[in-house]
Protein backbone atom coordinates (compact mmCIF):
# COMPACT_ATOMS: atom_id res chain seq x y z
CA UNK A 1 15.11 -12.91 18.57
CA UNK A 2 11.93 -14.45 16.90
CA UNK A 3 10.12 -12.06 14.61
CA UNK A 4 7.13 -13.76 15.95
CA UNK A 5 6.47 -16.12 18.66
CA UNK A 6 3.34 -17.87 19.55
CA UNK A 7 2.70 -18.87 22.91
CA UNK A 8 0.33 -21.83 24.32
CA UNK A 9 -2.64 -19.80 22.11
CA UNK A 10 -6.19 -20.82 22.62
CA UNK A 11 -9.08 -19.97 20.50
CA UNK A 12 -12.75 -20.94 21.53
CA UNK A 13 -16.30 -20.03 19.79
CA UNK A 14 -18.29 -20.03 22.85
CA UNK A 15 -18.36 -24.00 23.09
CA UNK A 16 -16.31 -24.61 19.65
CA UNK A 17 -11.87 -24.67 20.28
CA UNK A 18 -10.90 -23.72 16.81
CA UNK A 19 -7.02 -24.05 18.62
CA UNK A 20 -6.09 -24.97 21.39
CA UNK A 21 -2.54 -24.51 23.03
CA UNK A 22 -0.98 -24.16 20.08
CA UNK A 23 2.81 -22.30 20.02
CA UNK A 24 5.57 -21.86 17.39
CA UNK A 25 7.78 -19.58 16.15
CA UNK A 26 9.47 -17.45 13.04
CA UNK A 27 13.03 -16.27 12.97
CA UNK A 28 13.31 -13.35 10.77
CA UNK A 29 13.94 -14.15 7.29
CA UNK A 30 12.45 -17.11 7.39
CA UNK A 31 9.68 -19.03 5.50
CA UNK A 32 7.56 -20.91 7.28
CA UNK A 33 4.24 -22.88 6.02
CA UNK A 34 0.76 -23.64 8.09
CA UNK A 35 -0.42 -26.59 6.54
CA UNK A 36 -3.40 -29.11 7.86
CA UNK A 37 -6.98 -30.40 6.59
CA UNK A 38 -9.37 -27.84 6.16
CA UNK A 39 -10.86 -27.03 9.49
CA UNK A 40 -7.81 -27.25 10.99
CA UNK A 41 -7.38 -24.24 12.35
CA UNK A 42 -5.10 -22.67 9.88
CA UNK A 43 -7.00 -19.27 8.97
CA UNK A 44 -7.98 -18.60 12.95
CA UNK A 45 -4.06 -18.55 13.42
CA UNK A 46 -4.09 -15.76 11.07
CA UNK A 47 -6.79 -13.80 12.18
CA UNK A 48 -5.43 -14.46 15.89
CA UNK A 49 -1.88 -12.98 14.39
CA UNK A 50 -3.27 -10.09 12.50
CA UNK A 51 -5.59 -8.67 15.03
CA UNK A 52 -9.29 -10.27 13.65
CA UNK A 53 -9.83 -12.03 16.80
CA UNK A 54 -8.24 -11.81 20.09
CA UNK A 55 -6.88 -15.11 22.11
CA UNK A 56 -9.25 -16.90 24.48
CA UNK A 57 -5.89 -17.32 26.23
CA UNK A 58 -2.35 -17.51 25.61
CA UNK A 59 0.38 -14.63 24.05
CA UNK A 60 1.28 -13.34 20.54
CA UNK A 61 4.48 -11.93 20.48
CA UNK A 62 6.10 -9.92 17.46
CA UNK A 63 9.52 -8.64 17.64
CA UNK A 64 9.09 -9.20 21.49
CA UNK A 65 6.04 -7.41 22.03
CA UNK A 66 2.53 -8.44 22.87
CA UNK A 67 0.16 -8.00 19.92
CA UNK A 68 -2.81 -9.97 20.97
CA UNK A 69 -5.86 -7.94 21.42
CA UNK A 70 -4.43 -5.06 19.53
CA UNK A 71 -6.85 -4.31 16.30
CA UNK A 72 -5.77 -5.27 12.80
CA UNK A 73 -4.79 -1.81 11.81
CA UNK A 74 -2.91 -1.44 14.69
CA UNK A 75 -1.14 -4.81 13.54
CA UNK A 76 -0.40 -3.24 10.73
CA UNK A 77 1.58 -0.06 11.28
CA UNK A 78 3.40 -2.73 13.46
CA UNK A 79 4.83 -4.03 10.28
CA UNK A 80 2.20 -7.22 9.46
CA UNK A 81 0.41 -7.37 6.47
CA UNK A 82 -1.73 -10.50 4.82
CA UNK A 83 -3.78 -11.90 2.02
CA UNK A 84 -7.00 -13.66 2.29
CA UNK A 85 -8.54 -16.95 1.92
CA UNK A 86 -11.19 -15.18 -0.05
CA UNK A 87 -9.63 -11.81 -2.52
CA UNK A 88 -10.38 -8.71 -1.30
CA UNK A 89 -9.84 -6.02 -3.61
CA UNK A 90 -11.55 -2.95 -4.21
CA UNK A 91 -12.87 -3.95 -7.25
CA UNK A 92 -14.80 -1.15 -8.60
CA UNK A 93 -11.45 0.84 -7.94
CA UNK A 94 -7.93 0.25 -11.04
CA UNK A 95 -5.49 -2.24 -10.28
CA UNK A 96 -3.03 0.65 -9.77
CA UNK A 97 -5.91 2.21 -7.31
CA UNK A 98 -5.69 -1.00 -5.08
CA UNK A 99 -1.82 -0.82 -4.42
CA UNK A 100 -1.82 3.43 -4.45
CA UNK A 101 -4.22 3.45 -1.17
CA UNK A 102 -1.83 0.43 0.67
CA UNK A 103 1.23 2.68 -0.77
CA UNK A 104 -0.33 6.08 0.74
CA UNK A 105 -0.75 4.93 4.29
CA UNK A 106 3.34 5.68 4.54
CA UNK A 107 2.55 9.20 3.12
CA UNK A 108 1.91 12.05 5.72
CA UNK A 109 0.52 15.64 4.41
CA UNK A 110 -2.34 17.62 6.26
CA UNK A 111 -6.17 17.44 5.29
CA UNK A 112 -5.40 21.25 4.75
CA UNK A 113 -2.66 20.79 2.42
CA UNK A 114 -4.77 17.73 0.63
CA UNK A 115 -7.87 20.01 0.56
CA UNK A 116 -6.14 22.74 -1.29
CA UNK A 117 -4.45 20.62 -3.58
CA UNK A 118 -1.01 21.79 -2.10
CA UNK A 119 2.46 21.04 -4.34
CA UNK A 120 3.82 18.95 -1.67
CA UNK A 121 0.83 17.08 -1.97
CA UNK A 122 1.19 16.70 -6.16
CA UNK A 123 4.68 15.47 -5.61
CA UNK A 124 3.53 12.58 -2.49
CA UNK A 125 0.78 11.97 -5.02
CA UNK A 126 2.72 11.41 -8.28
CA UNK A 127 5.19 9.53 -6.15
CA UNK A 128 2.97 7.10 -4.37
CA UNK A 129 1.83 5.96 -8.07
CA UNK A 130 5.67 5.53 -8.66
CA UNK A 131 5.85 3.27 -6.14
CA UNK A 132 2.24 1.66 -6.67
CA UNK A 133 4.17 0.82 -10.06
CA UNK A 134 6.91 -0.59 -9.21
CA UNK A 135 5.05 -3.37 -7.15
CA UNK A 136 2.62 -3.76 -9.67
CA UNK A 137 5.83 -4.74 -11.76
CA UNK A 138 7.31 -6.92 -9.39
CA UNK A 139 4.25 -9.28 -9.84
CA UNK A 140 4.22 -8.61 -13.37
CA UNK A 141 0.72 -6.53 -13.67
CA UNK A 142 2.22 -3.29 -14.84
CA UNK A 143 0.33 -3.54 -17.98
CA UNK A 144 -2.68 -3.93 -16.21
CA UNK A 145 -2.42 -0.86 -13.82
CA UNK A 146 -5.62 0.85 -15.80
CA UNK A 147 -7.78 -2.35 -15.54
CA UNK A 148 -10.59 -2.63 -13.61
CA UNK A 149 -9.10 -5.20 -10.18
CA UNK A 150 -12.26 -7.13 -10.62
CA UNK A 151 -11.50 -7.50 -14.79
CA UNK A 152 -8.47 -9.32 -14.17
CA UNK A 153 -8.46 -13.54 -14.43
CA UNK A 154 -8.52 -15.09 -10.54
CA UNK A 155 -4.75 -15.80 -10.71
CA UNK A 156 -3.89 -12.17 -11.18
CA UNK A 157 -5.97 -10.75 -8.39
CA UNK A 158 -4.20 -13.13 -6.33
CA UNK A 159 -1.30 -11.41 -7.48
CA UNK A 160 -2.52 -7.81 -7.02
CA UNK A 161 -3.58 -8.95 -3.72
CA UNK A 162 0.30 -9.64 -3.38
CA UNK A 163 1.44 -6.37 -4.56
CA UNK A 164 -0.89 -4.75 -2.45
CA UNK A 165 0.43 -6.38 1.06
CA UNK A 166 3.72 -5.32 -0.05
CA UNK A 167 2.92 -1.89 -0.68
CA UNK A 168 2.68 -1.55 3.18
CA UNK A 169 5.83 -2.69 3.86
CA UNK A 170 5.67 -5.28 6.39
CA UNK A 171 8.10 -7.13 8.07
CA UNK A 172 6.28 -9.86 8.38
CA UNK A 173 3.56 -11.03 5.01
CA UNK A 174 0.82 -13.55 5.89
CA UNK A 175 -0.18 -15.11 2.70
CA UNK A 176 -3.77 -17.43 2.86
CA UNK A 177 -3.62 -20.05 0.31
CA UNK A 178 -2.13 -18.05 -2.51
CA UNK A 179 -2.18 -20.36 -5.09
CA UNK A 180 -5.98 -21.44 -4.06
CA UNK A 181 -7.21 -22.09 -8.03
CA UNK A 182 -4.46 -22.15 -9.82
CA UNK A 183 -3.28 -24.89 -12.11
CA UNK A 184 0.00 -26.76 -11.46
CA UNK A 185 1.87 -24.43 -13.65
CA UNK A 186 0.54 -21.22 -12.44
CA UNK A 187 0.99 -22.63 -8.76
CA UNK A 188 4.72 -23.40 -9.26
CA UNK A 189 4.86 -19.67 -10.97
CA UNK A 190 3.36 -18.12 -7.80
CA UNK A 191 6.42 -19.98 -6.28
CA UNK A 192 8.58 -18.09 -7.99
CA UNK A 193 7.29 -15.27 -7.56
CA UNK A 194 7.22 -15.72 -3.42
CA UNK A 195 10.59 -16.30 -3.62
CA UNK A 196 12.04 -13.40 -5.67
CA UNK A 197 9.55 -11.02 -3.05
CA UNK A 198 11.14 -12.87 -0.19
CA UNK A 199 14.57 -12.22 -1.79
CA UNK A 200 14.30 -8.74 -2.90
CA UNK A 201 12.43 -7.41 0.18
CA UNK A 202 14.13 -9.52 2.77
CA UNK A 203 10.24 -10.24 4.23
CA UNK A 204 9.93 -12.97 6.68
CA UNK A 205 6.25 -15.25 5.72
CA UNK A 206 4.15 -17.21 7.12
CA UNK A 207 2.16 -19.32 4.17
CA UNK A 208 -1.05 -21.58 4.60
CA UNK A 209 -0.92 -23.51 0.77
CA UNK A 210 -2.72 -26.82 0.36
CA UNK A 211 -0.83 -27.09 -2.96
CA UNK A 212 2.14 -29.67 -1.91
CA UNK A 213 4.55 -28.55 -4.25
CA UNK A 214 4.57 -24.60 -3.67
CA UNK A 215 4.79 -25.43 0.39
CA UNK A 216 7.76 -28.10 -0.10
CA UNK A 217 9.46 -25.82 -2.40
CA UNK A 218 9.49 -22.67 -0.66
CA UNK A 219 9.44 -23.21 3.14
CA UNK A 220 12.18 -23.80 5.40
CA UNK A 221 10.79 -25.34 7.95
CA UNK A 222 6.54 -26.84 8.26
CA UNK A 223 3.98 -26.69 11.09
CA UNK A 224 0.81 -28.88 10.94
CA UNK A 225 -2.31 -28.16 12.89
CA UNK A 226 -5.31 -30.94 13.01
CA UNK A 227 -8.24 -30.36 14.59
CA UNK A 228 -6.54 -27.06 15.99
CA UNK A 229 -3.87 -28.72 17.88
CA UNK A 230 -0.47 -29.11 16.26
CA UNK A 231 -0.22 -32.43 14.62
CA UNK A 232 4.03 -32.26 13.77
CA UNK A 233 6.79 -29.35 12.95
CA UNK A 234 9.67 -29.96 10.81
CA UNK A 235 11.88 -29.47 7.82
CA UNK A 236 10.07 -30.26 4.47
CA UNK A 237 11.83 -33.98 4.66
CA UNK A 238 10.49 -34.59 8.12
CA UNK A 239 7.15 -33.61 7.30
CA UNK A 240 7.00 -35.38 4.07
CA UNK A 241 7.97 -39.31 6.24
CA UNK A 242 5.90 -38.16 9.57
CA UNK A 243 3.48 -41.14 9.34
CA UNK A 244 0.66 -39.00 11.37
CA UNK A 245 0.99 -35.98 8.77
CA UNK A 246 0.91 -39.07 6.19
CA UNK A 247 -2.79 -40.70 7.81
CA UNK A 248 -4.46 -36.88 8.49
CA UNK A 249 -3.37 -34.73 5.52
CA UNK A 250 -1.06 -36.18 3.33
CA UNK A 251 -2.26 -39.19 2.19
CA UNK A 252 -0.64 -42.85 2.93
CA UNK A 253 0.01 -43.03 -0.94
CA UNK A 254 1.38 -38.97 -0.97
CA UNK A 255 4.75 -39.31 -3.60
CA UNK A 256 7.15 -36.85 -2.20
CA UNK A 257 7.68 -33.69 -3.73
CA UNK A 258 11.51 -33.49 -2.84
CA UNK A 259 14.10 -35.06 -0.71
């Protein structure tokens, strides 16, 4: 079974279709990209998916069950968690702040037993920062844990912003243009580290990236939306020689990234 399916989805801003009719699908495991010019469409399909705005029409399916119309936090303890377009961190708050309140949503004590500073509630405390570190050492912030989120360089709150989705432990991780800023070298370093997540924590993703070389080296399989209608779907190779993608994204003189 799909891990999520979208079916014939229509979005429209009182006279504006930001999509229209627009279905695929993800098969768990996989990793599957949203590409397409800005405007396209690309961050609506994510706010559709994750709760932000509910389908003028059409069904949003994950793990075979309707999620369109339910709200974002709802879409959450389902098992779907994102990044944004724009980082948004609680900046004010530590880097290891950020992932310990994603971390303590999966932690259940009382408000009695929190108000009176209870042991059982020492012991969930000291080991939601456990965990908080370990993610924060997955994406290779550990150092930073004491930092200030908003002291860190742009490429590393994209990172925290990483760590903190996977604190919740979804099933499914929507991730917004992840390497949006980031050099060459840093983008093909964010690669990496979407793959070794991917591996490690067996997470199925959904990616919009406008950087060429993260999409073509980490997706399985690539669906194009233009003008909020889908444009092609394919394997990197078929994108890469689809003459349409070629004339409305890509470029008629785009080099290919791989066979």
């Amino acid at each position: 079974m799909d891990i999520l399916e979208l079916k014939a989805v229509t979005k429209a801003f009182g006279g504006i279709m930001a999509c229209k009719d627009v279905s695929f699908s993800i098969k768990p495991g996989q990793i599957l990209g949203l590409i397409g010019p800005n405007g396209a469409g690309k961050t609506t399909m994510f706010n559709l998916i994750t709760g932000v705005y509910t389908p003028t029409s059409g069904s949003i399916l994950f793990q075979g069950q309707e999620i369109a119309g339910e709200r974002p936090d709802q879409v959450v303890a389902k098992g779907i968690a994102r990044t944004f377009q724009n980082i948004r961190l609680f900046r004010n708050l530590s880097v290891l702040d950020n992932v310990c309140i994603a971390v303590d949503k999966h932690v259940n004590y009382s408000f009695g037993a929190a108000l009176f500073r209870l042991p059982n509630v020492l012991k969930c405390e000291k080991e939601v920062r456990r965990q908080a570190m370990e993610y924060l050492e997955e994406v290779g912030l550990a150092d930073k844990a004491a930092a200030r989120a908003d002291s860190l360089p742009y490429g590393l709150q994209r990172k925290l912003e990483i760590a903190r989705a996977l604190a919740l432990k979804p099933k499914l991780l929507l991730l917004d243009e992840p390497a949006a800023g980031m050099n060459p070298e840093e983008s093909l370093d964010l690669a990496k580290l979407v793959r070794r997540i991917h591996g490690r924590y067996s997470v199925t993703i959904l990616l919009i990236e406008h950087h060429m070389d993260v999409v073509m080296e980490l997706c399985d399989n690539i669906f194009v939306l233009n003008f909020g209608l889908k444009l092609a779907e394919g394997t990197a190779e078929d994108i890469q020689n689809n003459p349409d993608v070629l004339k409305a994204y890509l470029g008629e003189g785009y080099k290919r990234v791989r066979s």
